[in-house]
Protein backbone atom coordinates (compact mmCIF):
# COMPACT_ATOMS: atom_id res chain seq x y z
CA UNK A 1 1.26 14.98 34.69
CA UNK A 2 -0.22 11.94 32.59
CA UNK A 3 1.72 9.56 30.82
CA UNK A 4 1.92 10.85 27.02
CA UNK A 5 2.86 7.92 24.88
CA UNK A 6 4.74 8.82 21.58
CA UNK A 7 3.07 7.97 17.99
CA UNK A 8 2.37 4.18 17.80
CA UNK A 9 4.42 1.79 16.48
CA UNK A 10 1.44 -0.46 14.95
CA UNK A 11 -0.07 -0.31 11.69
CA UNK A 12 -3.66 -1.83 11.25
CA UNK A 13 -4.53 -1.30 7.70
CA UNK A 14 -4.92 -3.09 4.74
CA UNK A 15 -1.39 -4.25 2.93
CA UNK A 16 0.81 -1.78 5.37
CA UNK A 17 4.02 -3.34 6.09
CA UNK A 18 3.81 -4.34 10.20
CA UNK A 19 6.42 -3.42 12.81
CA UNK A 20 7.43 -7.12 12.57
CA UNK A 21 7.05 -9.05 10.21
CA UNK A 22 6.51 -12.44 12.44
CA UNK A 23 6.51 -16.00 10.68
CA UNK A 24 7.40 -15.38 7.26
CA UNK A 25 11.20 -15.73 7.02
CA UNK A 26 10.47 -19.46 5.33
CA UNK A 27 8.53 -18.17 2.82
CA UNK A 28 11.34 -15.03 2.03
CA UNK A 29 14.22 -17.23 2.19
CA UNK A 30 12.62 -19.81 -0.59
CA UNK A 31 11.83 -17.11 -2.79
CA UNK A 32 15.23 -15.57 -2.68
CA UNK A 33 16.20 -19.02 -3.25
CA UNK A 34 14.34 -19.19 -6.81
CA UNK A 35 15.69 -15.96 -8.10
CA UNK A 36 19.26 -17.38 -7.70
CA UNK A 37 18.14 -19.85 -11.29
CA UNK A 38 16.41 -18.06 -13.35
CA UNK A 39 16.88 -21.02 -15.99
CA UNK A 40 14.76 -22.73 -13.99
CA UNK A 41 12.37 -20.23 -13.17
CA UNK A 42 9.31 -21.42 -10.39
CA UNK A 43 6.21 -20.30 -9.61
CA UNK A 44 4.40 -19.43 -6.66
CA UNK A 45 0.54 -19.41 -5.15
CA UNK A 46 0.47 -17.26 -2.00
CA UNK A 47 -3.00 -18.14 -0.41
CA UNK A 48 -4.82 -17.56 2.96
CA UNK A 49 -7.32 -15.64 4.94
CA UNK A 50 -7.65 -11.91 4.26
CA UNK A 51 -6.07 -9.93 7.02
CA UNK A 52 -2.94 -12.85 7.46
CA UNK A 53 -0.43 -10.47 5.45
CA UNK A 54 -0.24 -12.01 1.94
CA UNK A 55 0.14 -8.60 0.24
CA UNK A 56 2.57 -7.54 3.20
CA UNK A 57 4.33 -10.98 1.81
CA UNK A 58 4.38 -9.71 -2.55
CA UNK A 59 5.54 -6.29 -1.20
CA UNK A 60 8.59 -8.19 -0.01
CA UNK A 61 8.87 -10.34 -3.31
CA UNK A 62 8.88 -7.48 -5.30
CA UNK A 63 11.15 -5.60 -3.27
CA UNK A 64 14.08 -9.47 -2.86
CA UNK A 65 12.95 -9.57 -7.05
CA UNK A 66 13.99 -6.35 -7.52
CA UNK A 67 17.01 -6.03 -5.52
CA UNK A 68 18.28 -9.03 -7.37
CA UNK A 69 18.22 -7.13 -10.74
CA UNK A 70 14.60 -8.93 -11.71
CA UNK A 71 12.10 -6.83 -13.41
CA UNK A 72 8.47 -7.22 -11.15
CA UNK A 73 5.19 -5.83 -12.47
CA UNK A 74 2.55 -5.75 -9.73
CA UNK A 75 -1.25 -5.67 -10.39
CA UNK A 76 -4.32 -6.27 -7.90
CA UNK A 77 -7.15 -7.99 -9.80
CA UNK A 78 -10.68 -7.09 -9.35
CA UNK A 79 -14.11 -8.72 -10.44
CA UNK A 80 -14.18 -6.72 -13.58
CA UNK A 81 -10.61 -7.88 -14.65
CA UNK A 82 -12.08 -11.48 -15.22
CA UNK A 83 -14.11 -10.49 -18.70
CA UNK A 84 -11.66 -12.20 -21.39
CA UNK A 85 -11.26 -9.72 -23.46
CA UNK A 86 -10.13 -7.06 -20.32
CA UNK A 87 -8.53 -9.92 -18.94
CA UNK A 88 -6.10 -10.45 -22.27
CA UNK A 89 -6.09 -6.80 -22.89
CA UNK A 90 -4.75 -6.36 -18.83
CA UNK A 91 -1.86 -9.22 -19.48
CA UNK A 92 -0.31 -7.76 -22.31
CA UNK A 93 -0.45 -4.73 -20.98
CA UNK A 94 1.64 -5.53 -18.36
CA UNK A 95 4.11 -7.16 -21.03
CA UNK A 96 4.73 -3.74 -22.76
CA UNK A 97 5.22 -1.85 -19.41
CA UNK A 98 7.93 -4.01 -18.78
CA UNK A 99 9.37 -4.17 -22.48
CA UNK A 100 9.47 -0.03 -21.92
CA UNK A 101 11.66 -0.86 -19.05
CA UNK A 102 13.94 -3.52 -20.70
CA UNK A 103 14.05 -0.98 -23.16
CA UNK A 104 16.08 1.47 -21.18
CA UNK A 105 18.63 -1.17 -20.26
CA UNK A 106 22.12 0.36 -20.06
CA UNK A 107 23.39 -2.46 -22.48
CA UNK A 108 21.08 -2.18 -24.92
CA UNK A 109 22.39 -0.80 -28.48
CA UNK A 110 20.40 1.15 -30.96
CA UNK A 111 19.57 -2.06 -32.93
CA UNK A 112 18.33 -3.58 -29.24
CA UNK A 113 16.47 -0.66 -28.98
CA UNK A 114 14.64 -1.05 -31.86
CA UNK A 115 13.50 -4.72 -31.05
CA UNK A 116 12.16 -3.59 -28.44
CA UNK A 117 9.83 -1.02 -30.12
CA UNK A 118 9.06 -3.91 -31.99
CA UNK A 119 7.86 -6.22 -29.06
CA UNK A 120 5.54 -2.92 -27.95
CA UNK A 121 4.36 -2.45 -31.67
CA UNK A 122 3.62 -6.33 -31.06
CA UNK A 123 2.44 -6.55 -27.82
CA UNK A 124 -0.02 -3.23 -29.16
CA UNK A 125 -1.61 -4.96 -31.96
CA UNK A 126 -2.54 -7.79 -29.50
CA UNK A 127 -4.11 -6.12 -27.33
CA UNK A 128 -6.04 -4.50 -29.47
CA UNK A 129 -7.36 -7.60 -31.12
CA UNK A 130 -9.08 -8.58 -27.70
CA UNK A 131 -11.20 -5.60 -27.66
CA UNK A 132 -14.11 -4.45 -28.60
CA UNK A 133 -12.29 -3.07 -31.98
CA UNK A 134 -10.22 -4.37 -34.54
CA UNK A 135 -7.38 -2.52 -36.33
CA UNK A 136 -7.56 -2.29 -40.20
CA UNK A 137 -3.86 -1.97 -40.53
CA UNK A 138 -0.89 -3.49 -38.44
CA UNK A 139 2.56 -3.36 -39.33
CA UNK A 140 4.17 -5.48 -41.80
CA UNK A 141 5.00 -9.24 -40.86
CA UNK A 142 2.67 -9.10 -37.42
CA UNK A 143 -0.96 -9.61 -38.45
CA UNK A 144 0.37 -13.06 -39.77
CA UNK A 145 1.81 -13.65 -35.98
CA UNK A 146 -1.69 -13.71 -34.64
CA UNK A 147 -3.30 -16.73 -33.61
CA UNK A 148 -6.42 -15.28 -32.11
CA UNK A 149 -5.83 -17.64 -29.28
CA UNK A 150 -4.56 -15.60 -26.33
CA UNK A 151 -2.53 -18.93 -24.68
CA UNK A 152 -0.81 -19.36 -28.13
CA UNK A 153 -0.64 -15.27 -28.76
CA UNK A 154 0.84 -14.71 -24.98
CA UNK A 155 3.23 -17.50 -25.09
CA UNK A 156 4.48 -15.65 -28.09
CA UNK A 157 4.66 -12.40 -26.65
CA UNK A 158 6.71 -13.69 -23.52
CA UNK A 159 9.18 -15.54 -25.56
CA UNK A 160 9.59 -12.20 -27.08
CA UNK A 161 10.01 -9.97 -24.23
CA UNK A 162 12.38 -13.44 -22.86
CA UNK A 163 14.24 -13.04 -25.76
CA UNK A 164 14.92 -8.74 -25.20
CA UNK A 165 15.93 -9.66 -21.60
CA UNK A 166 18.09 -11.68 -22.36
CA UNK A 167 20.19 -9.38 -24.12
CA UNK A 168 19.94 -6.94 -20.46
CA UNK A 169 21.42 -7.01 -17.07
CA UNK A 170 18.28 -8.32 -16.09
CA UNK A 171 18.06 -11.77 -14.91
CA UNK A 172 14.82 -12.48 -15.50
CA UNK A 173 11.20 -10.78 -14.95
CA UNK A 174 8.36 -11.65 -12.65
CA UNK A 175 4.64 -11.22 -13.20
CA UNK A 176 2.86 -10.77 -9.49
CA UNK A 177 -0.74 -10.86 -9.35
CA UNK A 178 -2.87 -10.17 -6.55
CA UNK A 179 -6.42 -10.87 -5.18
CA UNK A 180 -6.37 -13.17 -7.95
CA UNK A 181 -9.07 -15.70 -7.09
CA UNK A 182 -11.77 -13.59 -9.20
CA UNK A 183 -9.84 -14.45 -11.95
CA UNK A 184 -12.47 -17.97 -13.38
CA UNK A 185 -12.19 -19.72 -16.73
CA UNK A 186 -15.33 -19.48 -18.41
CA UNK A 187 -16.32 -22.70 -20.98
CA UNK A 188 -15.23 -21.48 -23.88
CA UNK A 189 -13.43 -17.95 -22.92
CA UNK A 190 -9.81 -18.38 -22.24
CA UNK A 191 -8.36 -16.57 -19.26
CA UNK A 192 -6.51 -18.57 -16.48
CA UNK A 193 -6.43 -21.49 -18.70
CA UNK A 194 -4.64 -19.12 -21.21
CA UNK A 195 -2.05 -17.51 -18.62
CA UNK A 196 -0.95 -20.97 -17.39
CA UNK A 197 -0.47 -22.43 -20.61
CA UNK A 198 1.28 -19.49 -21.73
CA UNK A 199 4.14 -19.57 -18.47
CA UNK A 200 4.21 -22.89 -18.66
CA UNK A 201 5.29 -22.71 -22.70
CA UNK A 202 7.36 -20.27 -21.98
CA UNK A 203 9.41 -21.79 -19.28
CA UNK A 204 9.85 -25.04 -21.23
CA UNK A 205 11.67 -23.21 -23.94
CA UNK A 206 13.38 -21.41 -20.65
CA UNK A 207 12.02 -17.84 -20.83
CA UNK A 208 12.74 -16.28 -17.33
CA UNK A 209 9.35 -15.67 -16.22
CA UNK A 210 8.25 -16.16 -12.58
CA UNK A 211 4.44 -16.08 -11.95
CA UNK A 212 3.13 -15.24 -8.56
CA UNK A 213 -0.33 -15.64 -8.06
CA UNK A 214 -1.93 -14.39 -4.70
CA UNK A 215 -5.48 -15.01 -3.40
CA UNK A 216 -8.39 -16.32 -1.34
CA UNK A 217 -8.77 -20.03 -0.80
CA UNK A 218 -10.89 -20.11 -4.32
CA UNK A 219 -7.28 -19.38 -5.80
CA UNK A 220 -6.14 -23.22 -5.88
CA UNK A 221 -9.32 -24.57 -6.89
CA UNK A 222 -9.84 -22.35 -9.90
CA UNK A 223 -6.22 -23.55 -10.64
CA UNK A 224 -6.86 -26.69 -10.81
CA UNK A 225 -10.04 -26.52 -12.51
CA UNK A 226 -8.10 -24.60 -15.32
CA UNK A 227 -5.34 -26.79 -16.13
CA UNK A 228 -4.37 -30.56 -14.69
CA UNK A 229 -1.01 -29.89 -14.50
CA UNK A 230 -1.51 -26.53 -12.18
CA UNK A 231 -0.41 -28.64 -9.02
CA UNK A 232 2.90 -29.52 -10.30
CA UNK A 233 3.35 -25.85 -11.39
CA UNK A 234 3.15 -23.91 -8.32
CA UNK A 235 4.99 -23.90 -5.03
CA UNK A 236 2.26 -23.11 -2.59
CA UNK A 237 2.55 -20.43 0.21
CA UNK A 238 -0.15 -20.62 2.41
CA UNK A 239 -0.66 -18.21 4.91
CA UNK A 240 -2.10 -18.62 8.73
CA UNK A 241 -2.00 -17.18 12.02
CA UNK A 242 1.11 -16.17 13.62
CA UNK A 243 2.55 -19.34 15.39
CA UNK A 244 3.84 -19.03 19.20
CA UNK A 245 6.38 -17.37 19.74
CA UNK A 246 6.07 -14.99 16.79
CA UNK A 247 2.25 -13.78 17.43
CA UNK A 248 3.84 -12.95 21.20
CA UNK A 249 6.72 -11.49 19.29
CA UNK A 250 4.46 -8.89 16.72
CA UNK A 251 2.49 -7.69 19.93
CA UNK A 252 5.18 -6.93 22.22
CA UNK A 253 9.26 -6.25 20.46
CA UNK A 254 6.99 -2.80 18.52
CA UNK A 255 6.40 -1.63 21.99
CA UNK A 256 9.91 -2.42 23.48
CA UNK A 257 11.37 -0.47 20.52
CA UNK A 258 9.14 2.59 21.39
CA UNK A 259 10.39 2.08 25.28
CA UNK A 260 6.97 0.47 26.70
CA UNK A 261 6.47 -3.01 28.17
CA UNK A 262 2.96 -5.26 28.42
CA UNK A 263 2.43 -6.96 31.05
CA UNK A 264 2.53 -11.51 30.67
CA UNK A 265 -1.37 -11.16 31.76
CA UNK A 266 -2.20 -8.39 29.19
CA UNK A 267 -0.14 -10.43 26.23
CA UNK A 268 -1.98 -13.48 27.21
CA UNK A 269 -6.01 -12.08 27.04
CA UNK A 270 -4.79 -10.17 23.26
CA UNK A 271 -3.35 -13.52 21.83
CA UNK A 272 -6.43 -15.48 23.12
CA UNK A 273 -8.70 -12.53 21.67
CA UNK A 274 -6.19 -12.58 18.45
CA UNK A 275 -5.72 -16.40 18.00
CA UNK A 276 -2.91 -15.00 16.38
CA UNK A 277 -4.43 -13.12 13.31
CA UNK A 278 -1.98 -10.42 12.28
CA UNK A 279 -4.87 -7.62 11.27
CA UNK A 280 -6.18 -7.94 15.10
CA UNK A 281 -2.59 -7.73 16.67
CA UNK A 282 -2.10 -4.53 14.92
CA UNK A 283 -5.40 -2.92 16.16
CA UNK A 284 -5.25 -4.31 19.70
CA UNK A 285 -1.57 -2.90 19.98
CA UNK A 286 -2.09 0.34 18.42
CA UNK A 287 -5.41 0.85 20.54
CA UNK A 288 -3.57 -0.41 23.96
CA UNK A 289 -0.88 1.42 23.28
CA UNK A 290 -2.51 4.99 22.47
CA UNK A 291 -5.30 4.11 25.47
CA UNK A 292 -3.09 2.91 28.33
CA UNK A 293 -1.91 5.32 31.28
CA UNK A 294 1.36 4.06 32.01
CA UNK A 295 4.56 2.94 30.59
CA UNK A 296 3.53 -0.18 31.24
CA UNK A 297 0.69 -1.77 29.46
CA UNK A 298 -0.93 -3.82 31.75
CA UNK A 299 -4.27 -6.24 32.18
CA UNK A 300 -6.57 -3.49 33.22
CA UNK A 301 -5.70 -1.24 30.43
CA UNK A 302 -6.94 -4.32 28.76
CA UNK A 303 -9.91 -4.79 30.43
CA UNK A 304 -11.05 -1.03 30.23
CA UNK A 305 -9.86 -0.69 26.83
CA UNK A 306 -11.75 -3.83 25.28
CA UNK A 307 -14.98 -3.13 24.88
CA UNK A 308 -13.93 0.14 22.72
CA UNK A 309 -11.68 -2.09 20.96
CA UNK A 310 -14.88 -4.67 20.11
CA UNK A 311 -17.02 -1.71 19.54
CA UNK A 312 -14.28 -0.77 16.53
CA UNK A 313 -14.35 -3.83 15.17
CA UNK A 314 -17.99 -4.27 15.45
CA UNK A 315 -18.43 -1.16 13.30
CA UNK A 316 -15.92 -1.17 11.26
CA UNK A 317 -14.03 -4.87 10.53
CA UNK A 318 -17.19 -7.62 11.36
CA UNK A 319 -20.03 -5.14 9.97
CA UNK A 320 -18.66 -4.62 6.48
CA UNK A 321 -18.15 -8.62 6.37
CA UNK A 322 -21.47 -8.90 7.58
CA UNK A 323 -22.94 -6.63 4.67
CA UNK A 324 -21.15 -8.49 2.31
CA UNK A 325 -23.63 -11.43 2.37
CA UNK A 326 -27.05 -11.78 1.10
CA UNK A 327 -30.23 -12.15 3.19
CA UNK A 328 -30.19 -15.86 2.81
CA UNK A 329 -26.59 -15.61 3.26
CA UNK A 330 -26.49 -13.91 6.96
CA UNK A 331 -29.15 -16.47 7.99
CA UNK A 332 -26.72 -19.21 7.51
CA UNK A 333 -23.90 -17.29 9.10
CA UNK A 334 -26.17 -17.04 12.70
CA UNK A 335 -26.62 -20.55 11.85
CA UNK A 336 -22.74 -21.42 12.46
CA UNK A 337 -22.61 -18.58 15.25
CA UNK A 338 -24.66 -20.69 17.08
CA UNK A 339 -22.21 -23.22 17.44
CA UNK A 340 -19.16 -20.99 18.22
CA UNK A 341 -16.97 -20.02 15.57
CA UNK A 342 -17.27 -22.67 13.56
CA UNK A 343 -20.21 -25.46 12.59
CA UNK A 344 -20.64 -29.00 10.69
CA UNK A 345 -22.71 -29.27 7.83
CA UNK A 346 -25.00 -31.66 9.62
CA UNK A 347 -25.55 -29.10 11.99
CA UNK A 348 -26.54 -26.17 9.40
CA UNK A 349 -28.61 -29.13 7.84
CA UNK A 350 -30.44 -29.37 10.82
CA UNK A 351 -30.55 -25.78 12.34
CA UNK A 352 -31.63 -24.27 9.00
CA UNK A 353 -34.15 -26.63 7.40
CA UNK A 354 -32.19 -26.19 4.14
CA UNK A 355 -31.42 -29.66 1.98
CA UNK A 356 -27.73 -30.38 0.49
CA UNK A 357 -28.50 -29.32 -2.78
CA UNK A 358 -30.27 -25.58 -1.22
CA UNK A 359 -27.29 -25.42 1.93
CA UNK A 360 -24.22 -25.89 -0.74
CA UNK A 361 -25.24 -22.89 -3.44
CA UNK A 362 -24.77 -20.38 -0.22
CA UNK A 363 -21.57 -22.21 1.20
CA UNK A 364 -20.16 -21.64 -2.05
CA UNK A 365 -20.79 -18.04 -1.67
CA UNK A 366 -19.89 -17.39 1.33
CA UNK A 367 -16.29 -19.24 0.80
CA UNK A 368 -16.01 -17.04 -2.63
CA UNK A 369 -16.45 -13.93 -0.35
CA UNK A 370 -13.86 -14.78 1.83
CA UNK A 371 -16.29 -15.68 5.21
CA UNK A 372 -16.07 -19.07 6.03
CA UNK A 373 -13.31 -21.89 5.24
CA UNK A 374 -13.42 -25.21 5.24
CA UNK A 375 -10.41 -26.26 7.49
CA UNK A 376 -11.49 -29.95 7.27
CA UNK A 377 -13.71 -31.47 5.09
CA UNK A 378 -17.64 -31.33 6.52
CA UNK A 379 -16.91 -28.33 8.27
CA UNK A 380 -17.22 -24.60 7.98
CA UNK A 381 -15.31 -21.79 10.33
CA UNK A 382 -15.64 -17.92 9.93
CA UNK A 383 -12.32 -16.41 8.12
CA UNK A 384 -12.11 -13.97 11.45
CA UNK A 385 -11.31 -15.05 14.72
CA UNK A 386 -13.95 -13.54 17.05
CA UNK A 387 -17.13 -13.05 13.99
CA UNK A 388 -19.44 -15.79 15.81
CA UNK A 389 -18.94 -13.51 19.20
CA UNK A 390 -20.01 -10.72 17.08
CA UNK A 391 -22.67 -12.30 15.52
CA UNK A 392 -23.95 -13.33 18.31
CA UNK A 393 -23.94 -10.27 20.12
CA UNK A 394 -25.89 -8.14 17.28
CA UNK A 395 -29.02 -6.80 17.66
CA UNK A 396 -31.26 -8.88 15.75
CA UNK A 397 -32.12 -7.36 11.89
């Protein structure tokens, strides 16, 4: 009778939480570390490659924030969110949903209570005013509160929600933001300029507020081109590979669990196809495990199974990367292919007739969608581990 595995212990997919969670217990431990002050609240920038488990990472934040009595609201950005006006409107938002929930604190009185109606009444007529519409009539004593600046009207709605959790069981509250690099200031249209400003108010006059921003690469730059002072704001987080021994670790202890063992051999050819990246460890795994005929996974399940495994990929992972980019775009992405996985900028200088001034504009594009990198300065590698192979083995147009 053939081997019949049971259901598979990986879990390729975008943000699911992996079998093992391999490398981050530095980055878990210092955040559990900054919800123990929350007078001195700190922020954090969680950065890295798509696929390397960032929101796997906030999914554990806001569960340790939680846990801790902390109040977490949780947002995932997208390219629309970075209009001002949706952009203010989207903040304060987020403000009243949590003054709803400090408002059913179980040591809040009826007067409490009503301060808090007052910070949503407040938080209300804000948001309105970045819209498209403008209310004729606001209650008494607030239309004189508005600046019409969001960093001076958001500082003053977070010292007032600061000031309502204070009088809670709740230590402190944390705003967590994801895919946040589409979030850029425009010259004269306050957005990221405005949020920092606004923390960074608030936490001087010791409001517990923790922001966690999470993003792309583009992330820190934006940062910094927002406010000087951004690098001395943030702790950074930045997110990689899985490091030996924990990208042998993710591939092997969810099979050992389950009662199946890989061979060394096998566990050798994945981590060289993987380099490591957590999104590929989860696919090889679940496809080895659900493919191979014994309870032992060995190097010619590997073998036979690869090509399907590529083909997936190819179809499903590298494609809709591929499609991403423009015309112009995938031209310079052969370009690097040609070299491996990576190229100089001499190189795509020379290989694709383009000058500086032409080659830069569609660097820049391709690093703001997330398909190259720059891991040192003058060169340019794919975000994937394996994308140049597949580039290079795609039938032309």
């Amino acid at each position: 009778m053939p081997y019949q595995p049971g259901p598979s212990p990986y879990r390729p997919g975008t943000g699911l939480e992996p079998p093992y969670l391999g490398d981050r217990q530095a980055q878990l431990d210092r955040f559990r570390s900054f919800l123990q002050d929350p007078r001195h609240p700190r922020n954090l920038v969680v950065t890295g490659l798509r696929g390397v488990g960032k929101t796997v990472l906030l999914n554990h934040y806001s569960h340790l924030a939680e846990s801790a009595g902390w109040l977490a609201v949780e947002r995932e950005f997208s390219e629309a969110d970075a209009d001002p006006a949706l952009f203010a409107r989207t903040l304060l938002d987020d403000l009243a949903r949590l003054t709803r929930r400090l408002s059913r604190s179980r040591r809040l009185g009826g007067a409490a209570t009503a301060a808090a109606e007052g910070v949503v009444s407040f938080l209300g007529t804000l948001s309105v005013s970045y819209g498209e519409v403008t209310v004729g009539i606001t209650p008494r004593g607030i239309q004189s509160e508005i600046s019409g600046r969001l960093d001076d009207d958001l500082r003053e709605a977070l010292l007032r929600v600061g000031q309502l959790c204070a009088r809670t069981e709740h230590p402190g509250f944390v705003l967590r933001y994801d895919e946040f690099q589409v979030i850029r200031e425009k010259r004269g249209r306050l957005t990221l300029s405005a949020l920092l400003a606004a923390v960074a108010g608030a936490q001087q006059r010791e409001v517990p507020v923790m922001l966690v921003l999470c993003g792309l690469a583009p992330l820190l730059e934006n940062l910094s081109r927002s406010k000087s002072y951004s690098e001395r704001m943030f702790s950074i987080e930045e997110l990689g590979n899985l490091r030996p021994p924990e990208d042998r670790a993710a591939l092997v202890d969810p099979a050992a669990r389950a009662g199946r063992r890989f061979e060394d051999d096998a566990v050798d050819f994945v981590l060289a196809d993987s380099a490591g990246y957590p999104f590929f460890l989860q696919v090889y795994g679940d496809a080895l495990w659900l493919g191979a005929r014994g309870e032992v996974i060995t190097l010619a399940d590997f073998r036979r199974l690869r090509p399907a495994i590529l083909n997936g990929l190819d179809r499903g992972f590298f494609e809709a990367r591929y499609l991403r980019a423009s015309r112009n775009e995938r031209a310079l992405l052969l370009r690097i292919a040609e070299e491996g996985e990576w190229a100089t900028g001499e190189h795509l200088q020379r290989r694709s007739g383009l000058r500086n001034n032409q080659l830069q504009p569609l660097l820049r594009s391709l690093l703001d969608k997330g398909l190259v990198y720059r891991p040192q300065r003058g060169t340019v590698a794919f975000t994937a581990p394996l994308f140049g192979d597949y580039l290079r083995r795609r039938p032309p147009g």
